[in-house]
PDB file of N, CA and C in Angstrom:
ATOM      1  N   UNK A   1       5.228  55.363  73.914  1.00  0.00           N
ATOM      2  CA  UNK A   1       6.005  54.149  74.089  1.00  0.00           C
ATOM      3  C   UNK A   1       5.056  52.966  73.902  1.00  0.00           C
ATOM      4  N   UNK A   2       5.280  51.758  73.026  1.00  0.00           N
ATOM      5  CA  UNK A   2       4.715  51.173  73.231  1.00  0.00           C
ATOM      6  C   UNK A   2       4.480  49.748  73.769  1.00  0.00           C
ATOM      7  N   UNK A   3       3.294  48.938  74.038  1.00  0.00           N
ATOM      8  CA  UNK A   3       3.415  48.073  75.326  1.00  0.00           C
ATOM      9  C   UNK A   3       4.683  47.253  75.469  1.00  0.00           C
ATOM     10  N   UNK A   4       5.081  46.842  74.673  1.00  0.00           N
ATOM     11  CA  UNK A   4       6.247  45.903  74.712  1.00  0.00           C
ATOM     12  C   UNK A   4       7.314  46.418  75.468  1.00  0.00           C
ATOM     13  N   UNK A   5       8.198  47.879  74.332  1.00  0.00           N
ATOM     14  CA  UNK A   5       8.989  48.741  75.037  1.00  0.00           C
ATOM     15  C   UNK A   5       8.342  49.148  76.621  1.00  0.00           C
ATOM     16  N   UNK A   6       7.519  49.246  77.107  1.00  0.00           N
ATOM     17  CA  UNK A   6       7.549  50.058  78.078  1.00  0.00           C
ATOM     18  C   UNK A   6       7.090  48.243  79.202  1.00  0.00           C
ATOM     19  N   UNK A   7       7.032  47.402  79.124  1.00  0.00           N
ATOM     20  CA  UNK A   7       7.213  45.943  79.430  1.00  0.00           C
ATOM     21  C   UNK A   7       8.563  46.100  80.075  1.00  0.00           C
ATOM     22  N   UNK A   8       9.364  45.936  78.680  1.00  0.00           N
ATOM     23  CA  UNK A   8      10.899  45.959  78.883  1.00  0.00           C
ATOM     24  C   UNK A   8      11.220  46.596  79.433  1.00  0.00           C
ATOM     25  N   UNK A   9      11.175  48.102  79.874  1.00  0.00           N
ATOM     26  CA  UNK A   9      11.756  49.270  80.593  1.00  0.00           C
ATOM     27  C   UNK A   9      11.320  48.737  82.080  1.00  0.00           C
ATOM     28  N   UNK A  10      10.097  48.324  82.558  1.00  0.00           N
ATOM     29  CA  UNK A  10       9.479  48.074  84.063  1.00  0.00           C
ATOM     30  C   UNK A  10      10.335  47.268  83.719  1.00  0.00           C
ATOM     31  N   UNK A  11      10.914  46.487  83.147  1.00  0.00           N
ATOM     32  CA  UNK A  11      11.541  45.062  83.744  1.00  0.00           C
ATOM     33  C   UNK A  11      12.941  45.157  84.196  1.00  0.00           C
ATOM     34  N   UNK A  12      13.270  46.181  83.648  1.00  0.00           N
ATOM     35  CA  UNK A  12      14.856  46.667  84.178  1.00  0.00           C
ATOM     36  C   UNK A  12      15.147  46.781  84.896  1.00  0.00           C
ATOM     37  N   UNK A  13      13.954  48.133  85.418  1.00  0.00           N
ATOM     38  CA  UNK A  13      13.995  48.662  86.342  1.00  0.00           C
ATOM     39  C   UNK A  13      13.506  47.655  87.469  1.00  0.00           C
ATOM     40  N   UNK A  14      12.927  46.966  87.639  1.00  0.00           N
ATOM     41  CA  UNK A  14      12.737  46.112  88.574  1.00  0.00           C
ATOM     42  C   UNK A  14      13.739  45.166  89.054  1.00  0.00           C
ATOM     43  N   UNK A  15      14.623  44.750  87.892  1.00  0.00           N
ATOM     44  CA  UNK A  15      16.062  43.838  88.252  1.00  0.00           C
ATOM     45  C   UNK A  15      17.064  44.917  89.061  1.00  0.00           C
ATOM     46  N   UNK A  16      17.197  46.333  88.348  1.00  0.00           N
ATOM     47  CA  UNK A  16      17.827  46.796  89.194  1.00  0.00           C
ATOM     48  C   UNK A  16      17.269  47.692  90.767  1.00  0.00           C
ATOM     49  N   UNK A  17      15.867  47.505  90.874  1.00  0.00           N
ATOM     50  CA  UNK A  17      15.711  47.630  92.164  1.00  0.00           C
ATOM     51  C   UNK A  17      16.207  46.727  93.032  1.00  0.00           C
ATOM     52  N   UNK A  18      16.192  45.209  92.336  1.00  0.00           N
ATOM     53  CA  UNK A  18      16.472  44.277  93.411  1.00  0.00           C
ATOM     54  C   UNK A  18      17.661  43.758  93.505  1.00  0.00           C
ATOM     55  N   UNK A  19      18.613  44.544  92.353  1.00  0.00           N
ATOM     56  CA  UNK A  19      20.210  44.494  92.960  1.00  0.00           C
ATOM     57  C   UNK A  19      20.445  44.988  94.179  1.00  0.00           C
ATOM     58  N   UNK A  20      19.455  46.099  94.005  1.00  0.00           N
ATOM     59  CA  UNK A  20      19.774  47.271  94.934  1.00  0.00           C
ATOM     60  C   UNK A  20      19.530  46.835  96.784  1.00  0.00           C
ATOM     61  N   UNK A  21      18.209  46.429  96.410  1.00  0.00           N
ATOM     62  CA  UNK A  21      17.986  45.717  97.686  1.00  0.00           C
ATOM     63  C   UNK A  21      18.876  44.575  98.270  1.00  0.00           C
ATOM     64  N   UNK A  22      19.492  43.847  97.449  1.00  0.00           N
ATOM     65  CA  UNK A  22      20.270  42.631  97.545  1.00  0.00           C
ATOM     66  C   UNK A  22      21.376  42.946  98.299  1.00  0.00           C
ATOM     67  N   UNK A  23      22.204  44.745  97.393  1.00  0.00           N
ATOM     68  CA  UNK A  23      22.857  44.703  97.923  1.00  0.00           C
ATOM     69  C   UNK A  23      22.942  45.322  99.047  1.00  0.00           C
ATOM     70  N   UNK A  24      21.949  46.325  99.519  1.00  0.00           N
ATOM     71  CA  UNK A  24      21.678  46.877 100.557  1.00  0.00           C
ATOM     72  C   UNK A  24      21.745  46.061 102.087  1.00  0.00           C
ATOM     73  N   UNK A  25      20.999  44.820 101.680  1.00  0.00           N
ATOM     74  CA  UNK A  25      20.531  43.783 102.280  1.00  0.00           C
ATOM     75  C   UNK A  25      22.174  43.101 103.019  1.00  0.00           C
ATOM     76  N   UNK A  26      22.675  42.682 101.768  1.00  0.00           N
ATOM     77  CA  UNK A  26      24.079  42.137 102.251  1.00  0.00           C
ATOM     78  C   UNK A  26      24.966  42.771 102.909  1.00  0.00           C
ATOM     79  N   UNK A  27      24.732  44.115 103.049  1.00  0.00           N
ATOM     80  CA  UNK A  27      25.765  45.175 103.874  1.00  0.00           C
ATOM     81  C   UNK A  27      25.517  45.269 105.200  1.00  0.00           C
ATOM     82  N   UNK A  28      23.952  44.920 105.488  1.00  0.00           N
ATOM     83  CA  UNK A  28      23.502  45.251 106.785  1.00  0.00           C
ATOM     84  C   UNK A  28      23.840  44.165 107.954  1.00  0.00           C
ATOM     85  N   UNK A  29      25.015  43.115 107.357  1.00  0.00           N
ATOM     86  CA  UNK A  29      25.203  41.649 107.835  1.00  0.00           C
ATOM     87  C   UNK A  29      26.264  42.176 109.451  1.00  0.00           C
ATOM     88  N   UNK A  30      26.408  40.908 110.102  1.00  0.00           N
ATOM     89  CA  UNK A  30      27.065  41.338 111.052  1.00  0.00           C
ATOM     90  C   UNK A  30      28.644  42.049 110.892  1.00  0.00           C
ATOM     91  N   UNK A  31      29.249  42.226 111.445  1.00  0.00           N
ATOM     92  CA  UNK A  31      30.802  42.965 111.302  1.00  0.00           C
ATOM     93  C   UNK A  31      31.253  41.184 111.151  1.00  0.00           C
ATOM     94  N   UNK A  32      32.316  41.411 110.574  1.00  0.00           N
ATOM     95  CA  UNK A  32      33.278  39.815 110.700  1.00  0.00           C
ATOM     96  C   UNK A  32      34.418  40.025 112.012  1.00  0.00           C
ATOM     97  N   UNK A  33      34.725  39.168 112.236  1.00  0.00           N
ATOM     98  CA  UNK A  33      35.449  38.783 113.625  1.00  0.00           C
ATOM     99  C   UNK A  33      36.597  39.506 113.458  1.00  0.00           C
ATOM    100  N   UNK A  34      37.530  40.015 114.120  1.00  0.00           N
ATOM    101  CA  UNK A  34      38.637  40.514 113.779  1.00  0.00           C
ATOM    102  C   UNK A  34      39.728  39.084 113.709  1.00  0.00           C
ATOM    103  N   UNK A  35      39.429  38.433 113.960  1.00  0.00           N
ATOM    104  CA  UNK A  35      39.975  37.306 114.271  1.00  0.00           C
ATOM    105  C   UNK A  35      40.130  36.334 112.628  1.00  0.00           C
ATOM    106  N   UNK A  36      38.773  37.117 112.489  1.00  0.00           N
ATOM    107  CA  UNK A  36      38.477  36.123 110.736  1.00  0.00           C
ATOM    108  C   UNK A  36      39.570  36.127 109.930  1.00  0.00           C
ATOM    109  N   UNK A  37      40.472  35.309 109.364  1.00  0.00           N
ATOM    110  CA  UNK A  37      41.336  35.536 108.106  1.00  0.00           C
ATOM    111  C   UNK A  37      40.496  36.195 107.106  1.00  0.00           C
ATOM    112  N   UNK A  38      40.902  36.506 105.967  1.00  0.00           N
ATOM    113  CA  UNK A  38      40.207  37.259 104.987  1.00  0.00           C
ATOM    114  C   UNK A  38      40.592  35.777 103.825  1.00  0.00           C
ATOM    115  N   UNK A  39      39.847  35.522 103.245  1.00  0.00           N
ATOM    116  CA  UNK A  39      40.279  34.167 101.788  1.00  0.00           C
ATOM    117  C   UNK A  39      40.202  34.551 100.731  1.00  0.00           C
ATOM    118  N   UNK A  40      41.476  35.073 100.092  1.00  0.00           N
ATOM    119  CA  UNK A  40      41.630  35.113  98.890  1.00  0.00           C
ATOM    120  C   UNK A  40      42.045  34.072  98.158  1.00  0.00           C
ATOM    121  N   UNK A  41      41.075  33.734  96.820  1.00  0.00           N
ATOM    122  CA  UNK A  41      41.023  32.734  96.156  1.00  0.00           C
ATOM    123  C   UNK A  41      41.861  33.186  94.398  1.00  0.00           C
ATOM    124  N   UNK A  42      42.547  32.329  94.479  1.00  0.00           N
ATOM    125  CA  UNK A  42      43.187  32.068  92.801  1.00  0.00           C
ATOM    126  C   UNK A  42      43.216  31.135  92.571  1.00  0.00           C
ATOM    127  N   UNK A  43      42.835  31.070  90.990  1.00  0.00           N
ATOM    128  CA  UNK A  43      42.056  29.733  90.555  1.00  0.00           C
ATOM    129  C   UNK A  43      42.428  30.462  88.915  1.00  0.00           C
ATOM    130  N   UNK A  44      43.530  29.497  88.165  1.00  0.00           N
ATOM    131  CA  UNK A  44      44.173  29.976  87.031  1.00  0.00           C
ATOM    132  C   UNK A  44      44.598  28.590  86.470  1.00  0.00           C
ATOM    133  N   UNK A  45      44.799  28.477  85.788  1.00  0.00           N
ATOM    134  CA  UNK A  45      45.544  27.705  84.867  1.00  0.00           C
ATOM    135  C   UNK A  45      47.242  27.615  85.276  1.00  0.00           C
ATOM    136  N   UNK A  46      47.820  26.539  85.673  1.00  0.00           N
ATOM    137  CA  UNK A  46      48.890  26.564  86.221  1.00  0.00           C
ATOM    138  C   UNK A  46      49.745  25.892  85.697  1.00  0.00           C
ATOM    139  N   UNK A  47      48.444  24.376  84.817  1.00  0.00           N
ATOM    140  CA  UNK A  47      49.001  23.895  83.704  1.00  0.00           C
ATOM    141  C   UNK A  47      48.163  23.831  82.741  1.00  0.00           C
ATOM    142  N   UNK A  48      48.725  22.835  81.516  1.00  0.00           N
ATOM    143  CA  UNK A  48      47.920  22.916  80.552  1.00  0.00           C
ATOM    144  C   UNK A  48      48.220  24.551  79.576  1.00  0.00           C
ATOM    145  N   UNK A  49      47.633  24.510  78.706  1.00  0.00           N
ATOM    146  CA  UNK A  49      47.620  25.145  77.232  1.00  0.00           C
ATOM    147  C   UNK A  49      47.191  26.904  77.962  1.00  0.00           C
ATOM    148  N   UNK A  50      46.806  27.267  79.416  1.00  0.00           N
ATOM    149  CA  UNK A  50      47.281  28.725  79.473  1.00  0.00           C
ATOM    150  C   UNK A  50      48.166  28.990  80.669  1.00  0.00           C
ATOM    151  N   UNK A  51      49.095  27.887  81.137  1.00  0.00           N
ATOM    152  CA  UNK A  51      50.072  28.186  81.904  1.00  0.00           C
ATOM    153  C   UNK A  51      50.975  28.993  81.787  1.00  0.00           C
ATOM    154  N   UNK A  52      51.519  29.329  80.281  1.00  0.00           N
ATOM    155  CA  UNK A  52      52.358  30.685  79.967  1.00  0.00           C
ATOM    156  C   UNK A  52      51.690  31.764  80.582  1.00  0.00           C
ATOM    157  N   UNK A  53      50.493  31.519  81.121  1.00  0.00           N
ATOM    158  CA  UNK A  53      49.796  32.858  81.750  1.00  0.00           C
ATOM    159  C   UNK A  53      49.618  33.032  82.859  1.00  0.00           C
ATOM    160  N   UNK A  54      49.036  31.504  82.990  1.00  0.00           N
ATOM    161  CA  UNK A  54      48.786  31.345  84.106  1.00  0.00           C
ATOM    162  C   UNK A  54      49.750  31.574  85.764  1.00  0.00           C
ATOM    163  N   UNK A  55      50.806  30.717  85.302  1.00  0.00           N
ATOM    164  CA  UNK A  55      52.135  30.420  86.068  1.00  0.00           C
ATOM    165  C   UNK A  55      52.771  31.740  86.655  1.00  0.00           C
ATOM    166  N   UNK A  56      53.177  32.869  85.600  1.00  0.00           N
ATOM    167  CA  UNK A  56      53.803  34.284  85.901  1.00  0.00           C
ATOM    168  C   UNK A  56      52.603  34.915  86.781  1.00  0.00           C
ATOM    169  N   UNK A  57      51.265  35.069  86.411  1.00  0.00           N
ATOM    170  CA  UNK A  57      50.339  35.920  86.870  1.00  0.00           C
ATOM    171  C   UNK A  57      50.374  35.325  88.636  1.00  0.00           C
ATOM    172  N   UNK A  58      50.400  34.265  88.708  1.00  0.00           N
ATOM    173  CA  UNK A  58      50.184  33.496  90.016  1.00  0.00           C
ATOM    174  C   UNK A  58      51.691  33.940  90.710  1.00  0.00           C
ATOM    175  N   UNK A  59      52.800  33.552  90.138  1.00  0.00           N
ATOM    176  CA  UNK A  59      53.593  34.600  91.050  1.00  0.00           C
ATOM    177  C   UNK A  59      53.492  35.611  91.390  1.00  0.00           C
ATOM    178  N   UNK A  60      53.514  36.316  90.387  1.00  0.00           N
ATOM    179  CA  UNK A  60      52.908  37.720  90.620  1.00  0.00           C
ATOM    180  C   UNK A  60      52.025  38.287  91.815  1.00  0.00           C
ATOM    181  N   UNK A  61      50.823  37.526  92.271  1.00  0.00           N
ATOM    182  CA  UNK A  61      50.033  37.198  92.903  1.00  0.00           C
ATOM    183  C   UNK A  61      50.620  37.341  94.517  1.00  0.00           C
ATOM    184  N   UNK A  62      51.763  36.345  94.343  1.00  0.00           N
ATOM    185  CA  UNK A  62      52.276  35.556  95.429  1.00  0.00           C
ATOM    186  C   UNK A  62      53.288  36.287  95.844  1.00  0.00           C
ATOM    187  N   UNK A  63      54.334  37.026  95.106  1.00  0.00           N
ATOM    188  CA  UNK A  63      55.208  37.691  95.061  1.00  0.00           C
ATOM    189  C   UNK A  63      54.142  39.096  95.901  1.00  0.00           C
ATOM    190  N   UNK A  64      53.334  39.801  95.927  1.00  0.00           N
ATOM    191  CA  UNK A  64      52.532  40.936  96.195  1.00  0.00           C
ATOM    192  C   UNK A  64      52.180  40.992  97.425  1.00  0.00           C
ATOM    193  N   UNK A  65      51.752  39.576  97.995  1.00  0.00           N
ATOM    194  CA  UNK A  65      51.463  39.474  99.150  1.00  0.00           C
ATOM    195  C   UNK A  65      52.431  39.333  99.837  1.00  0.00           C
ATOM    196  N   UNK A  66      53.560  38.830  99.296  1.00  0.00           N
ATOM    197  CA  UNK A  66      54.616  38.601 100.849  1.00  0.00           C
ATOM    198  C   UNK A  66      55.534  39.650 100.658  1.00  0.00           C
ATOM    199  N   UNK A  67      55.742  40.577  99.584  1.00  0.00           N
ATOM    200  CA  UNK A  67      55.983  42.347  99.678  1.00  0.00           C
ATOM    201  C   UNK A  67      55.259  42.988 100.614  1.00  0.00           C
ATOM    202  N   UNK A  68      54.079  43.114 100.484  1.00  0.00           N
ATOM    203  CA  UNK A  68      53.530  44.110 100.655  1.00  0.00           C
ATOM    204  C   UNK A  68      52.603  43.063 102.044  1.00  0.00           C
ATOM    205  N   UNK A  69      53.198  42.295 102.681  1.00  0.00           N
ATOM    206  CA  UNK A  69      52.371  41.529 104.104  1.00  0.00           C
ATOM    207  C   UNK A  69      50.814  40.987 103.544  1.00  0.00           C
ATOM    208  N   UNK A  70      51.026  39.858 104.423  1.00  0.00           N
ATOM    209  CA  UNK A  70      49.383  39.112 104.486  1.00  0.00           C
ATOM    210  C   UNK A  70      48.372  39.619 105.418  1.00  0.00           C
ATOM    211  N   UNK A  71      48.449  41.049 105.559  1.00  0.00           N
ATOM    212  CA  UNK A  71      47.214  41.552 106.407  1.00  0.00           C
ATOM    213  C   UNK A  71      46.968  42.723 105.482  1.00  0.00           C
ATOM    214  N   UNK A  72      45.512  43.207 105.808  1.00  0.00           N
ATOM    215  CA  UNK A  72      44.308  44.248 105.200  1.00  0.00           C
ATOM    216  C   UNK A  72      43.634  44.516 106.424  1.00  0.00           C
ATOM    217  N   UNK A  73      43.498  45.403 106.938  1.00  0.00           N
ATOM    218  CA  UNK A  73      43.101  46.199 107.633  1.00  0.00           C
ATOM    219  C   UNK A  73      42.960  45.397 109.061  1.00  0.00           C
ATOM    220  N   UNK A  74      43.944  45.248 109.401  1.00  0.00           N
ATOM    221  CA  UNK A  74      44.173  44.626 110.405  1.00  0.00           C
ATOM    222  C   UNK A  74      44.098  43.145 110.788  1.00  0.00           C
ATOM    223  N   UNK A  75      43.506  42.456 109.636  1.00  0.00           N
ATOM    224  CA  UNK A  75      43.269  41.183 109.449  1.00  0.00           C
ATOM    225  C   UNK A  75      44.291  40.304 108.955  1.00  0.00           C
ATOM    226  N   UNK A  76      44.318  39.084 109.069  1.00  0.00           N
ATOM    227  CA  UNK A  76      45.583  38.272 107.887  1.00  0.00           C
ATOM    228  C   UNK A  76      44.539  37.905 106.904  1.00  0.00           C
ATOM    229  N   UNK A  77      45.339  37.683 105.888  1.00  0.00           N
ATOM    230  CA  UNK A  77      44.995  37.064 104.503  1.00  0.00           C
ATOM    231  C   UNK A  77      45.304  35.819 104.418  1.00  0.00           C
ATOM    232  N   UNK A  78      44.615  34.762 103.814  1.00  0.00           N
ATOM    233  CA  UNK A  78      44.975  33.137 103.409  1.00  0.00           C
ATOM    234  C   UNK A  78      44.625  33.327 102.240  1.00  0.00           C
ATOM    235  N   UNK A  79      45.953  33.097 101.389  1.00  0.00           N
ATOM    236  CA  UNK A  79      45.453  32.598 100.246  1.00  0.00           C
ATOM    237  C   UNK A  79      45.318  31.012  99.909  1.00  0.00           C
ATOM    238  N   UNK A  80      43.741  31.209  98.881  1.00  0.00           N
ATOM    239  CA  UNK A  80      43.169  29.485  98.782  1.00  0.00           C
ATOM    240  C   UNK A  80      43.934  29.424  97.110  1.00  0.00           C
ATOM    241  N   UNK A  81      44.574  28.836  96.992  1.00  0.00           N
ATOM    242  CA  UNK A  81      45.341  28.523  95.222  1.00  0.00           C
ATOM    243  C   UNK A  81      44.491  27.032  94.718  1.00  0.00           C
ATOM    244  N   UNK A  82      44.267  27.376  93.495  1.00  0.00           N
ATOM    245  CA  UNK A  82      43.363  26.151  92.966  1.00  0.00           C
ATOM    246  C   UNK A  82      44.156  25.880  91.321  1.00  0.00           C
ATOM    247  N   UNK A  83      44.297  24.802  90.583  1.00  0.00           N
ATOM    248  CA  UNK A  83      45.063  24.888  89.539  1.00  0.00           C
ATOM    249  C   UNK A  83      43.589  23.982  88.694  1.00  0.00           C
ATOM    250  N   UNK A  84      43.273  25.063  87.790  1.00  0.00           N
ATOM    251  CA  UNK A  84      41.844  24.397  86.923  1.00  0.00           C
ATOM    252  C   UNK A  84      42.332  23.901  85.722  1.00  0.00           C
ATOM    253  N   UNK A  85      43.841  23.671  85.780  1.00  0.00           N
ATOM    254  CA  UNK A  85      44.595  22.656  84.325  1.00  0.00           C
ATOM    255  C   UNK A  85      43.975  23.068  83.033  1.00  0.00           C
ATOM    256  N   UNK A  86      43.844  24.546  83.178  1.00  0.00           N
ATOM    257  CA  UNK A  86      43.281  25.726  81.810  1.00  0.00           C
ATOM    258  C   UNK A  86      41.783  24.654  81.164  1.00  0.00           C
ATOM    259  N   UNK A  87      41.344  24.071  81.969  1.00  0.00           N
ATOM    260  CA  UNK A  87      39.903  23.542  81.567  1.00  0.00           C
ATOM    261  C   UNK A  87      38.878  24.774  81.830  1.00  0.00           C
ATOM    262  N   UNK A  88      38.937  25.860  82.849  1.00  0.00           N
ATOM    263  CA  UNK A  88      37.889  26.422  83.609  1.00  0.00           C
ATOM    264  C   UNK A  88      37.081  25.757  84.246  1.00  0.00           C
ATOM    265  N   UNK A  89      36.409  26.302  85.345  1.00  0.00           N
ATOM    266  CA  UNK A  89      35.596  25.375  86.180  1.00  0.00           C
ATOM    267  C   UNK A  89      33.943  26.896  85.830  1.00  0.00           C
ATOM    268  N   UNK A  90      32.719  26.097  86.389  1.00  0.00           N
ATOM    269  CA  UNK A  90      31.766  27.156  86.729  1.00  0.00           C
ATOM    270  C   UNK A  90      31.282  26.879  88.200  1.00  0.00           C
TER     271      UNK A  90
END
């Protein structure tokens, strides 16, 4: 193998050690409150040029939760709705 390739290979492997740790790391956090709502976020285009998509999918959304109840494992759910006027946000 040579130096470059085998550069590149330690380097992989090193990003994915420290997913690993990251995510290891983030699991070991406290329990959340039972009390905590859970926040589910939608953030779609509601208007603007992908609202034909946007609009149905978000019912859809909305329609699911109040079928099927605003709790997960014993918790309630809030949903946070955001309308990014099919610009996208980062």
């Amino acid at each position: 193998m040579t130096g470059k390739k085998y550069s590149a290979v330690l380097g992989v492997i090193g990003v994915i050690v420290l997913l690993v740790a990251l995510l290891i790391s983030g699991c070991a956090g406290q329990e959340p409150s039972a009390k905590e709502p859970i926040k589910v976020g939608i953030i779609m285009g509601l208007t603007g040029s992908h609202a034909a998509f946007g609009v149905p999918t978000h019912a859809a959304a909305k329609a699911f939760f109040e079928t099927e109840g605003k709790e997960i494992a014993g918790r309630s759910v809030v949903i946070v709705e955001e309308d990014d006027e099919s610009r996208g946000k980062n």
